[in-house]
Protein backbone atom coordinates (compact mmCIF):
# COMPACT_ATOMS: atom_id res chain seq x y z
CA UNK A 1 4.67 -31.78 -44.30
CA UNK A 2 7.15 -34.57 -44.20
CA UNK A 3 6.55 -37.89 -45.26
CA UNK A 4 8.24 -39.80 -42.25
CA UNK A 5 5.45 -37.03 -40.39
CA UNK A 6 2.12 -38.98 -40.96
CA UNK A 7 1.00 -41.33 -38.61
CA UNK A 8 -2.71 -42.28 -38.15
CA UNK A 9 -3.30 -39.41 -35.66
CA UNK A 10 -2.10 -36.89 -37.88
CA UNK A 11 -3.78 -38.43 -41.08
CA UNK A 12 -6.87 -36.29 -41.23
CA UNK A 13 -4.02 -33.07 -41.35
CA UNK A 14 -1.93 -34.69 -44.07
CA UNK A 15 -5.17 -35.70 -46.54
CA UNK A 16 -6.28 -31.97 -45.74
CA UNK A 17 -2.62 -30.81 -46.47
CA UNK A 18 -2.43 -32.62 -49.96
CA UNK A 19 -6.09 -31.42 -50.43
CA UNK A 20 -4.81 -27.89 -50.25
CA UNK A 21 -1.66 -28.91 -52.35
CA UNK A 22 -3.84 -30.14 -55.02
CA UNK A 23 -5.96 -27.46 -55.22
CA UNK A 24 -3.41 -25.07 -55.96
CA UNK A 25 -1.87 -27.02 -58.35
CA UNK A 26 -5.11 -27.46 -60.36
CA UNK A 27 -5.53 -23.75 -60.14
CA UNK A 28 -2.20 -22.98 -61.71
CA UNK A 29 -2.86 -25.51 -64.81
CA UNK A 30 -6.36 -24.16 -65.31
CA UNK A 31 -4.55 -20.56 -65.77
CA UNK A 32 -1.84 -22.33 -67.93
CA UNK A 33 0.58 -21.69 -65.63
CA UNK A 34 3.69 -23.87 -63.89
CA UNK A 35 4.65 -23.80 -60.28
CA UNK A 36 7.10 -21.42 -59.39
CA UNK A 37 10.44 -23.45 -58.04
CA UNK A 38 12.96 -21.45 -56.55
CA UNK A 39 15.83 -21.28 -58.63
CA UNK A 40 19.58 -21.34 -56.54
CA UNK A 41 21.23 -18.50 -57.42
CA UNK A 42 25.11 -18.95 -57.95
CA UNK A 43 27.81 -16.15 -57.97
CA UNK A 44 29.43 -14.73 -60.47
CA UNK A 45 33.11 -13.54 -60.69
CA UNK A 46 34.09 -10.22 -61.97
CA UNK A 47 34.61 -10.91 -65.39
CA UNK A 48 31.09 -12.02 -65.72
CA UNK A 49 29.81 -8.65 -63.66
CA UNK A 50 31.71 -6.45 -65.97
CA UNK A 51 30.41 -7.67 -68.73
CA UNK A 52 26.77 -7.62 -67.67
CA UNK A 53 27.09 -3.88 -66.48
CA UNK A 54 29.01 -3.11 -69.32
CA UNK A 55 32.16 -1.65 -67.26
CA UNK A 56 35.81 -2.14 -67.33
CA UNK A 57 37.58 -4.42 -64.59
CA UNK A 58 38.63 -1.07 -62.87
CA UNK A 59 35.83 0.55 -62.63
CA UNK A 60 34.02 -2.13 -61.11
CA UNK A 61 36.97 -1.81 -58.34
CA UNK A 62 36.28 1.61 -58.05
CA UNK A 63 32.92 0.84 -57.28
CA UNK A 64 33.30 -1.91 -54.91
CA UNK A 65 35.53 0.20 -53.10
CA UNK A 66 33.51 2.78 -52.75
CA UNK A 67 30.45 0.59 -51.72
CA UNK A 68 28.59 1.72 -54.57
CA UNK A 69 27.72 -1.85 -56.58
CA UNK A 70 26.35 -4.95 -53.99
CA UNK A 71 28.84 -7.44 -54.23
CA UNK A 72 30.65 -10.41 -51.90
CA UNK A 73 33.86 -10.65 -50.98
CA UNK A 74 35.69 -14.02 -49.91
CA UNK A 75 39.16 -14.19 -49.48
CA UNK A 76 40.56 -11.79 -51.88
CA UNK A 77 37.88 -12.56 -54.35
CA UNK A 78 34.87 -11.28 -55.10
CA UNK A 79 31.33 -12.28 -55.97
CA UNK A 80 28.36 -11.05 -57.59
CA UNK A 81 24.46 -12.22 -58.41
CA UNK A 82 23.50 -11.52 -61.66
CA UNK A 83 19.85 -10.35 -60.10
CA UNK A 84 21.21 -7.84 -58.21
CA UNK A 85 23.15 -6.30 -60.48
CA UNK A 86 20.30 -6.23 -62.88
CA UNK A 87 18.07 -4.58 -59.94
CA UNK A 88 21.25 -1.80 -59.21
CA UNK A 89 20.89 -1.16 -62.92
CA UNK A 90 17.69 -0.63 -62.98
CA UNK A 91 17.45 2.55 -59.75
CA UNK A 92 19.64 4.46 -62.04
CA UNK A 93 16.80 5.28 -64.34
CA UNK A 94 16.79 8.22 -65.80
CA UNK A 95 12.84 9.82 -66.22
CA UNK A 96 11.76 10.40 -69.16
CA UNK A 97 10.37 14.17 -70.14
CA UNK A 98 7.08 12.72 -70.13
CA UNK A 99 7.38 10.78 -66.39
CA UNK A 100 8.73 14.59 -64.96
CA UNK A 101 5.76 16.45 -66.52
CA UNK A 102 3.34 14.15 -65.41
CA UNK A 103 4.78 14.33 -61.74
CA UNK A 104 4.98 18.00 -62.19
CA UNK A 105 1.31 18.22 -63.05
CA UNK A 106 0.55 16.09 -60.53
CA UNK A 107 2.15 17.91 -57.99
CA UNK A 108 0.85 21.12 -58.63
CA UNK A 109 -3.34 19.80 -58.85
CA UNK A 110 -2.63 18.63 -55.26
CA UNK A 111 -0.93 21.96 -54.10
CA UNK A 112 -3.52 23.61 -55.74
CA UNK A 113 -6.79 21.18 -54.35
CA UNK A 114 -4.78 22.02 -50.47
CA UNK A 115 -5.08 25.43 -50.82
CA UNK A 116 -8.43 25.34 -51.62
């Protein structure tokens, strides 16, 4: 709600709006917690992407070309966010023995409960 917003009709919905405000900001202290502010993200250039995905200059052309690695292009240069190169980083897991196993298993007591 806006400050230049209040007027007297609308007081009654501002005092419940920074009743509500309140509230949640007593709840976050009382769990030792601090309000979340949106941070701005700002771009990176490729020097900066390379080095957080650990690839040579190349290969990161390679795989902006082939549309493989989100990225931005302006101009003829191009941009990246640290967050989601972090997140394309992080579907290439690899699963561990123990993670295929325990899908394997899994699989195989609900094939088995179906043909029950």
């Amino acid at each position: 709600m806006e400050a230049n917003e209040i007027s007297f009709e609308n007081l009654p919905k501002a005092v419940a709006h920074l009743v509500s405000e309140l509230a949640e900001i007593k709840s976050l202290v009382e769990k030792g917690q601090t309000p979340v502010v949106p941070q701005k993200r700002i771009p990176i250039d490729i020097e900066e992407a390379c080095r957080i995905i650990g690839k040579a200059k190349p290969t990161v052309y390679a795989l902006v070309r082939k549309r493989i690695i989100p990225c931005y292009k302006n101009g003829k240069k191009l941009y990246f966010f640290e967050d989601e190169l972090l997140e394309w980083i992080s579907k290439g897991k690899k699963k561990t023995l123990q993670e295929i196993e325990s899908e394997a298993e899994a699989e195989y007591n609900k094939r088995k409960n179906i043909q029950r």
